[in-house]
Protein backbone atom coordinates (compact mmCIF):
# COMPACT_ATOMS: atom_id res chain seq x y z
CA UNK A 1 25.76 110.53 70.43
CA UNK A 2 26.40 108.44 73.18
CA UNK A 3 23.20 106.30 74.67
CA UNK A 4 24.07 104.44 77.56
CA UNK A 5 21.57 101.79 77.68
CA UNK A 6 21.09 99.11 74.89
CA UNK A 7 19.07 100.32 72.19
CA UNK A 8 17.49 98.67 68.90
CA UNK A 9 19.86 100.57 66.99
CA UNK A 10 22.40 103.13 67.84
CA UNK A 11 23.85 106.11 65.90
CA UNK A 12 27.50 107.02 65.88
CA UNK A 13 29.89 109.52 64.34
CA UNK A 14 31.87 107.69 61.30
CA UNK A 15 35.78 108.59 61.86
CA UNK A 16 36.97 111.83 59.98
CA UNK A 17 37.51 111.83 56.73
CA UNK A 18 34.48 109.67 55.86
CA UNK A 19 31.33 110.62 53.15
CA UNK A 20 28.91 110.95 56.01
CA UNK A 21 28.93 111.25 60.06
CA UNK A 22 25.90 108.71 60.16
CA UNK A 23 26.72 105.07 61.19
CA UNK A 24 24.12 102.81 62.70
CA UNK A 25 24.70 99.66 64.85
CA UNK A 26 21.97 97.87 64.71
CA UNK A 27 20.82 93.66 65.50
CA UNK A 28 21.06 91.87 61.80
CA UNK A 29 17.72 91.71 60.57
CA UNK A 30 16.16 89.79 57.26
CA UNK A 31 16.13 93.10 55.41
CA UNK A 32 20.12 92.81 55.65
CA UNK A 33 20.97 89.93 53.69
CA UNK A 34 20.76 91.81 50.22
CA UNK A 35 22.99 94.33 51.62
CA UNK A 36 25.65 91.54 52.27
CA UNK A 37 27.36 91.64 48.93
CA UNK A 38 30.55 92.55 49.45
CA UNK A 39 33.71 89.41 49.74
CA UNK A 40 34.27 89.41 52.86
CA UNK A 41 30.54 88.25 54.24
CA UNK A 42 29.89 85.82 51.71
CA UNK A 43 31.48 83.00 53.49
CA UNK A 44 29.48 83.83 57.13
CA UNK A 45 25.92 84.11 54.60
CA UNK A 46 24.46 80.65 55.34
CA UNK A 47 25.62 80.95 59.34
CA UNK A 48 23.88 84.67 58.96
CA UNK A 49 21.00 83.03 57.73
CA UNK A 50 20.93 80.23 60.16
CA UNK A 51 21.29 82.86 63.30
CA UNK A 52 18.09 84.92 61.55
CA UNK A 53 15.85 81.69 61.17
CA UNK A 54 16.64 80.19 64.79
CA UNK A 55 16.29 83.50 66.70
CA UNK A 56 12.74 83.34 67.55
CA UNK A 57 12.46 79.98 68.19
CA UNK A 58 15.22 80.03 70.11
CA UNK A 59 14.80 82.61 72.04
CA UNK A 60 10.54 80.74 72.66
CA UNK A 61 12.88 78.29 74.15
CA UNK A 62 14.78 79.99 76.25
CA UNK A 63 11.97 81.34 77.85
CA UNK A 64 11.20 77.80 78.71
CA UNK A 65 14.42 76.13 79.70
CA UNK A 66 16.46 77.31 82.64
CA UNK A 67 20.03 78.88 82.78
CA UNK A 68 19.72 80.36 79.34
CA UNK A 69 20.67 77.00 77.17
CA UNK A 70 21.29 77.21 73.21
CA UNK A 71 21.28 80.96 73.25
CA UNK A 72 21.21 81.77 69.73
CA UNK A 73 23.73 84.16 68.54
CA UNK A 74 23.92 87.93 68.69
CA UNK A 75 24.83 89.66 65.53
CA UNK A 76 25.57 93.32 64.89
CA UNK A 77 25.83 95.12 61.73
CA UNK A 78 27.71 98.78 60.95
CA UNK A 79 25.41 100.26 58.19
CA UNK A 80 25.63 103.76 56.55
CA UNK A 81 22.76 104.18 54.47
CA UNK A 82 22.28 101.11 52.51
CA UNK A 83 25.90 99.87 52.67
CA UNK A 84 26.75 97.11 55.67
CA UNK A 85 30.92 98.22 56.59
CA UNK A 86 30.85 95.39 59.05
CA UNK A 87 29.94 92.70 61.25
CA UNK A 88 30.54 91.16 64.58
CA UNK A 89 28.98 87.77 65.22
CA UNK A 90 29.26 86.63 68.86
CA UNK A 91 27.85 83.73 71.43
CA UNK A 92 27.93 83.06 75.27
CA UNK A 93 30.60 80.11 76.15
CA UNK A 94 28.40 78.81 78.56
CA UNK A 95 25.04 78.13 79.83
CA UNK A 96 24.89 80.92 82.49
CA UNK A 97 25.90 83.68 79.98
CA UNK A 98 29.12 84.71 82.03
CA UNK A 99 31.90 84.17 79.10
CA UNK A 100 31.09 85.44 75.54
CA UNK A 101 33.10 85.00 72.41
CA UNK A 102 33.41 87.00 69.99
CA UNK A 103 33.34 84.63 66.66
CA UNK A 104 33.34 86.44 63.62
CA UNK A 105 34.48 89.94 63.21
CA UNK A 106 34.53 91.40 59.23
CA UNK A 107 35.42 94.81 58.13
CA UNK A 108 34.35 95.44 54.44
CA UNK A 109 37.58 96.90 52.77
CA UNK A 110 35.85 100.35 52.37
CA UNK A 111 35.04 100.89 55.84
CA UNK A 112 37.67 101.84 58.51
CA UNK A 113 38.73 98.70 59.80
CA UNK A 114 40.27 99.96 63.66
CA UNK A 115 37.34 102.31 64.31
CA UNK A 116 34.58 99.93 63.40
CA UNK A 117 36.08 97.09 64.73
CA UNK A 118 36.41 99.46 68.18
CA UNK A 119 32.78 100.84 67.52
CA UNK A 120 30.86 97.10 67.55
CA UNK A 121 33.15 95.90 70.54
CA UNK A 122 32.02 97.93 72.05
CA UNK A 123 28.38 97.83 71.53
CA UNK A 124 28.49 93.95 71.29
CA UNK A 125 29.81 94.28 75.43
CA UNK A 126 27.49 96.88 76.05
CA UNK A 127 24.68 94.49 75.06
CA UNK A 128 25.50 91.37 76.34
CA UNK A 129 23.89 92.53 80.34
CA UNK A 130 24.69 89.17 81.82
CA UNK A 131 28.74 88.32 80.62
CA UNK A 132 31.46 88.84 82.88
CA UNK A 133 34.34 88.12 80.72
CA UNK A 134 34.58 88.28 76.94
CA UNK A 135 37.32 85.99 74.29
CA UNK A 136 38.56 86.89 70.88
CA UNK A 137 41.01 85.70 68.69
CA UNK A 138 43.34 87.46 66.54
CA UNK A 139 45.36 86.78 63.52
CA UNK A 140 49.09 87.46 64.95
CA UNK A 141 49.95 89.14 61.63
CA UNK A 142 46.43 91.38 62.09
CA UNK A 143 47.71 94.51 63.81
CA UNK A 144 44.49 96.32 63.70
CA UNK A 145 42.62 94.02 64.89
CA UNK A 146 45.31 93.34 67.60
CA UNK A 147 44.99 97.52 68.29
CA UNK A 148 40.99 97.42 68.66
CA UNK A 149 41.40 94.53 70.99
CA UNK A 150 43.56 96.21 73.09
CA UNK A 151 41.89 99.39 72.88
CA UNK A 152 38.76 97.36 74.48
CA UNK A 153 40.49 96.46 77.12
CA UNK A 154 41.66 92.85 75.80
CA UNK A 155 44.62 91.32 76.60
CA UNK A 156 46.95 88.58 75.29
CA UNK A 157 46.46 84.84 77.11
CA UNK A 158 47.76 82.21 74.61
CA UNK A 159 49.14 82.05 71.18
CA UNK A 160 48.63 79.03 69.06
CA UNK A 161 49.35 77.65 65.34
CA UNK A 162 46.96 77.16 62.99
CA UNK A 163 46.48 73.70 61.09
CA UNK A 164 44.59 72.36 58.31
CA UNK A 165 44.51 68.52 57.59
CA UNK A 166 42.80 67.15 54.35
CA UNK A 167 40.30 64.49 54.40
CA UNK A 168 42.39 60.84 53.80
CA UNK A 169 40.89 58.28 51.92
CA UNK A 170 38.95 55.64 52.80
CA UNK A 171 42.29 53.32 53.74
CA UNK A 172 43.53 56.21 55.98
CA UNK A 173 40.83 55.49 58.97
CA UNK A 174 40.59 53.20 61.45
CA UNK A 175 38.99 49.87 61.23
CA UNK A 176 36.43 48.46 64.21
CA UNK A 177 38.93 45.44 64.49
CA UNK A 178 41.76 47.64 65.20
CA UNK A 179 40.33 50.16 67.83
CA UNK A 180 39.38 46.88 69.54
CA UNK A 181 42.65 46.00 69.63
CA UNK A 182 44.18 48.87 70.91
CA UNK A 183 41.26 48.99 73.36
CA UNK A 184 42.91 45.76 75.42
CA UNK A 185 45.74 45.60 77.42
CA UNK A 186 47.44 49.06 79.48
CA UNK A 187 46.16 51.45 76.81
CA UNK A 188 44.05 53.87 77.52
CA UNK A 189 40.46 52.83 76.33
CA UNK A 190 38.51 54.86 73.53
CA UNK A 191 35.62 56.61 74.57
CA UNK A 192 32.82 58.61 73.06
CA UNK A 193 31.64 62.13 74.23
CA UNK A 194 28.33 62.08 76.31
CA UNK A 195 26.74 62.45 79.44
CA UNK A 196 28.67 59.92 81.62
CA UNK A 197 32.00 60.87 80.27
CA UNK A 198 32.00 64.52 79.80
CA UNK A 199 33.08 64.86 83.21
CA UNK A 200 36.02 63.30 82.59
CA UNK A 201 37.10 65.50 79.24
CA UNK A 202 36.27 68.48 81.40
CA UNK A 203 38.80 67.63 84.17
CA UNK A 204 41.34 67.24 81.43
CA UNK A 205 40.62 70.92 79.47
CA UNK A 206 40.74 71.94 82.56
CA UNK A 207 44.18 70.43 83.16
CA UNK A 208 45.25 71.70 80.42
CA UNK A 209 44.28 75.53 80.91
CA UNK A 210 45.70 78.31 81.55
CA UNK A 211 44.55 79.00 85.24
CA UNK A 212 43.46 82.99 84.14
CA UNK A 213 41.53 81.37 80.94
CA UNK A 214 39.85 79.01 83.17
CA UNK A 215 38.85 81.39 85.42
CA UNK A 216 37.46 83.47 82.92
CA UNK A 217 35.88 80.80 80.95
CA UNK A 218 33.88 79.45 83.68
CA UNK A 219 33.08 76.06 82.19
CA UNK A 220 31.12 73.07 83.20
CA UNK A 221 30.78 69.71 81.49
CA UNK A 222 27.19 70.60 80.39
CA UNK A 223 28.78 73.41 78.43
CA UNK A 224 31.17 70.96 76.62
CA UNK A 225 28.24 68.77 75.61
CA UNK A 226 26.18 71.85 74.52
CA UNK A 227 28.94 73.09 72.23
CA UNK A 228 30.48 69.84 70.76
CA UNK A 229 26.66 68.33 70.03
CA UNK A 230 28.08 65.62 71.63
CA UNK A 231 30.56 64.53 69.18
CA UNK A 232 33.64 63.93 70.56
CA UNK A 233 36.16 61.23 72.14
CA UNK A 234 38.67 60.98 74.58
CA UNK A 235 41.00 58.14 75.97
CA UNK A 236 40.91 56.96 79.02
CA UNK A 237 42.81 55.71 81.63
CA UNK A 238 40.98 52.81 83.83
CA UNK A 239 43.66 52.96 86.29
CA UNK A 240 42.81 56.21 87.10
CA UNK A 241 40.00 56.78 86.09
CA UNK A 242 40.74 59.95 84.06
CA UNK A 243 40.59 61.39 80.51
CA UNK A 244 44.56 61.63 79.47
CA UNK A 245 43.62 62.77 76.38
CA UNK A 246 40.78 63.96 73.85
CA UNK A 247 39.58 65.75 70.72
CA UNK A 248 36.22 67.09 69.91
CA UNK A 249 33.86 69.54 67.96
CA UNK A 250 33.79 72.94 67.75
CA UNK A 251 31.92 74.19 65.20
CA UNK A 252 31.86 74.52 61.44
CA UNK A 253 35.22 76.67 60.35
CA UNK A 254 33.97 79.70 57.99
CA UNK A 255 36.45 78.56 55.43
CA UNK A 256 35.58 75.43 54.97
CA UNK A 257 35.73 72.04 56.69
CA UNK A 258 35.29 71.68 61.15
CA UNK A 259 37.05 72.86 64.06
CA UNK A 260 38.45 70.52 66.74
CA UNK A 261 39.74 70.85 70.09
CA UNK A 262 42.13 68.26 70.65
CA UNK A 263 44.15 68.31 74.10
CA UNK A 264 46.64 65.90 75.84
CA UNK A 265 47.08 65.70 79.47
CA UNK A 266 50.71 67.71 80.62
CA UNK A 267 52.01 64.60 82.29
CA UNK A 268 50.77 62.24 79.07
CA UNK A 269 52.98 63.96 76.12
CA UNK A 270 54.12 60.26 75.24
CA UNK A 271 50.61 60.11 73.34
CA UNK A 272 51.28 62.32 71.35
CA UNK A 273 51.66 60.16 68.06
CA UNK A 274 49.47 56.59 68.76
CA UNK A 275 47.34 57.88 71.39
CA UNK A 276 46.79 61.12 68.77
CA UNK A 277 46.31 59.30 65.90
CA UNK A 278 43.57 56.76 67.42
CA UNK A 279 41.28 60.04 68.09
CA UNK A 280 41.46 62.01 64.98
CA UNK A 281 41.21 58.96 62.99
CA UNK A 282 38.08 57.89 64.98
CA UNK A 283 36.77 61.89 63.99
CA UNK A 284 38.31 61.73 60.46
CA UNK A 285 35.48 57.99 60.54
CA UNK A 286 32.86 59.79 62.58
CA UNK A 287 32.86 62.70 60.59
CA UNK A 288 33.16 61.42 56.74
CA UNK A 289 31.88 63.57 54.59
CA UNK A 290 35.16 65.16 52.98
CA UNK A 291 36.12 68.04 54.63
CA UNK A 292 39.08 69.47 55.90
CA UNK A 293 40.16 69.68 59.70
CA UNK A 294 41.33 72.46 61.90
CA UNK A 295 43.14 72.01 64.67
CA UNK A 296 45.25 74.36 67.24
CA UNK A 297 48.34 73.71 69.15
CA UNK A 298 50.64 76.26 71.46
CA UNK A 299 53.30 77.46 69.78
CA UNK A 300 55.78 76.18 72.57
CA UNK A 301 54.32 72.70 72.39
CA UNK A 302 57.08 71.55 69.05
CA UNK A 303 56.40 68.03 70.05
CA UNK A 304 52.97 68.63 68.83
CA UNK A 305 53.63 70.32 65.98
CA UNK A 306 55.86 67.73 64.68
CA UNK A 307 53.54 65.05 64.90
CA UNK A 308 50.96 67.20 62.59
CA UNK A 309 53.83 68.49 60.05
CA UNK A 310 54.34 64.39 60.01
CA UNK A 311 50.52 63.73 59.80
CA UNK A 312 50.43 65.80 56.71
CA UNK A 313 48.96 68.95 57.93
CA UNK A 314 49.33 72.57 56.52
CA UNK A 315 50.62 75.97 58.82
CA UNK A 316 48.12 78.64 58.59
CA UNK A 317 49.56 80.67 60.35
CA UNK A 318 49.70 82.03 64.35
CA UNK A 319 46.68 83.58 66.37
CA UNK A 320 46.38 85.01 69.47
CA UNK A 321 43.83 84.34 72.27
CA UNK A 322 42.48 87.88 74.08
CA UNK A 323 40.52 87.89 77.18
CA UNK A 324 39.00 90.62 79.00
CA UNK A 325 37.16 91.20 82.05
CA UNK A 326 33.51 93.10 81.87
CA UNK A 327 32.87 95.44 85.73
CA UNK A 328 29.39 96.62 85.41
CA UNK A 329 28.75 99.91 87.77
CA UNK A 330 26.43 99.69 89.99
CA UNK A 331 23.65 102.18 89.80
CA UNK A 332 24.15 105.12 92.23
CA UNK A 333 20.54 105.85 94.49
CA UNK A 334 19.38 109.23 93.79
CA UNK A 335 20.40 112.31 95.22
CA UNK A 336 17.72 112.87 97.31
CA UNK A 337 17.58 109.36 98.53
CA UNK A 338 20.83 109.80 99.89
CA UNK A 339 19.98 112.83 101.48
CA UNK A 340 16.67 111.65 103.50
CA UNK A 341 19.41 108.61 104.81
CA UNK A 342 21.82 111.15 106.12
CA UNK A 343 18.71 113.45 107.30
CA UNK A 344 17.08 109.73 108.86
CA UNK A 345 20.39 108.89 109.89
CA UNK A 346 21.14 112.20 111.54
CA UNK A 347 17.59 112.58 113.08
CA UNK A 348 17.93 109.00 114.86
CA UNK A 349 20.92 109.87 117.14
CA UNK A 350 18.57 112.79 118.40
CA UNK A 351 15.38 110.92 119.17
CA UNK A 352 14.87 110.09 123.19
CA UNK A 353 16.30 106.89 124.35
CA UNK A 354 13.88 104.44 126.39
CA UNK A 355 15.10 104.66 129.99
CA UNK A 356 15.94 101.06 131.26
CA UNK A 357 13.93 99.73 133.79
CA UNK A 358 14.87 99.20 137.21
CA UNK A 359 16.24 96.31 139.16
CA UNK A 360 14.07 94.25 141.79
CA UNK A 361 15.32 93.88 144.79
CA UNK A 362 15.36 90.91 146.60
CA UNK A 363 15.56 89.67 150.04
CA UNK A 364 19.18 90.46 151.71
């Protein structure tokens, strides 16, 4: 059954060959949580139970702030009876709601991994009213995830490498002494992430964008300092005053440990090594409780990945960035409101024209 506007909880046909035609899509709700037994949710449980405890209050919030700040997170569920086959957890990218990602998709092994993953696309797009583009990522090595992507109208923007870098010890981070140090002279400076410099980090992201991802991103500084919580640094160039290169928060990685963004300017490559190692061992300080890092870098960018093999970090792998665009059809008037504007229309071109009035004439 196909329902066209966004519903509590929608009923679909289950692909052939299944027990029963019955699938519901439906927003996670507390009731769920038991249900969530199976492997492959346990790791997203405590971010599933964080999403169900800040939804109201959030969303109280919202109603209070402007441009839709700290939207909490929408999550679906595919349930068939009482068994959950899946999950898609997504997010806006930004505070007006235009960009969505899509953070977390999990197929339990029993369920039908192409056509679910298809089915809560598609229902995650349909209820997100307000986004004009939508990201995912992809596993390179994932082909049906790849396929439902596609299939969704998602297309291929970036591929990048996959890293993992273990906590040093204590002797591996840098001392206050020593970032003074490098702080003096023609270096670029060190500088925290907040609200006087995220202007410059956002120049330099978007430096270092793809012009189609920016687009469809449609960033603002605000939106770095939303996501990041503010933790983040950068260096910068006094001379110009511009970021030339930085690293900063992303969130907590569902296997363990944080995600970081870390970018270098295109014309600034010769940092890659000092100018590197000054900002992740400032986040490996800042950070300090243990856990293991993820970072990305392009798969064309070997200079990069050379300095991380050399920095001790592990290859997990290639994934693949996916962007698509969301056109929303504009509602059609009704029949018969067309019809009385061709009859008005019509009607118009028949009524009497005024006849102009006449010229005075003056004396010759």
């Amino acid at each position: 059954m196909t329902v066209q506007s966004p519903m509590p909880h929608r009923s679909e046909p289950l692909p052939e060959g299944s027990s029963s035609q019955q699938l519901f899509l439906e927003p996670l709700a507390a009731w769920h949580l038991p249900l969530l037994s199976d492997p492959a949710f346990q790791p997203l449980l405590p971010q599933l139970q964080r999403a169900l405890l800040l939804q109201l209050p959030e969303r109280l919030l919202g109603l209070m702030r402007s441009g839709g700040r700290h939207r909490p997170p929408q999550v679906l569920v595919a349930r068939q009876h009482n068994a959950l086959l899946g999950l898609l957890i997504s997010r806006p990218l930004n505070r007006s709601g235009s960009c969505w990602q899509v953070q977390h998709l999990r197929i339990a092994p029993a369920g039908q991994h192409r056509q679910l993953s298809q089915q809560l696309l598609r229902e995650a797009i349909q209820r997100a009213r307000g986004a004009t583009s939508w990201i995912a990522t992809s596993s390179s090595l994932d082909n049906d995830r790849l396929a439902a992507l596609r299939e969704q109208g998602f297309q291929p923007l970036l591929t990048e490498r996959l890293w993992r870098l273990e906590a040093p010890g204590q002797g591996a981070t840098a001392s206050p002494g020593q970032e003074a140090a490098s702080d003096s002279g023609s270096e670029p400076a060190l500088r925290p992430l907040n609200r006087r410099t995220a202007w410059a980090l956002f120049q330099l992201e978007q430096a270092a964008c793809p012009a189609q991802l920016r687009q469809l991103l449609d960033r603002s500084s605000d939106d770095l300092l939303d996501q990041s919580h503010r933790r983040g640094w950068m260096l910068l160039d006094a001379a110009r005053n511009q970021a030339v290169a930085g690293l900063r928060w992303l969130g907590d990685h569902p296997g363990g440990g944080h995600d970081l963004e870390l970018t270098v300017h295109p014309g600034w490559s010769h940092l890659i090594g000092p100018g590197t190692e000054r900002l992740l061992s400032q986040a490996q300080q800042a950070l300090a409780d243990g856990e293991p890092l993820w970072l990305r870098s392009d798969v064309n960018d070997h200079t990069l990945d050379r300095w991380l093999q050399r920095r001790g970090a592990e290859s997990r792998g290639e994934r693949v960035l996916m962007a698509r665009s969301v056109w929303r059809r504009q509602e059609c008037p009704a029949p018969a409101q067309q019809a009385a504007r061709r009859l008005e229309a019509m009607l118009e071109q028949l009524q009497p024209r005024r006849r102009p009035l006449p010229t005075p004439v003056g004396p010759r």
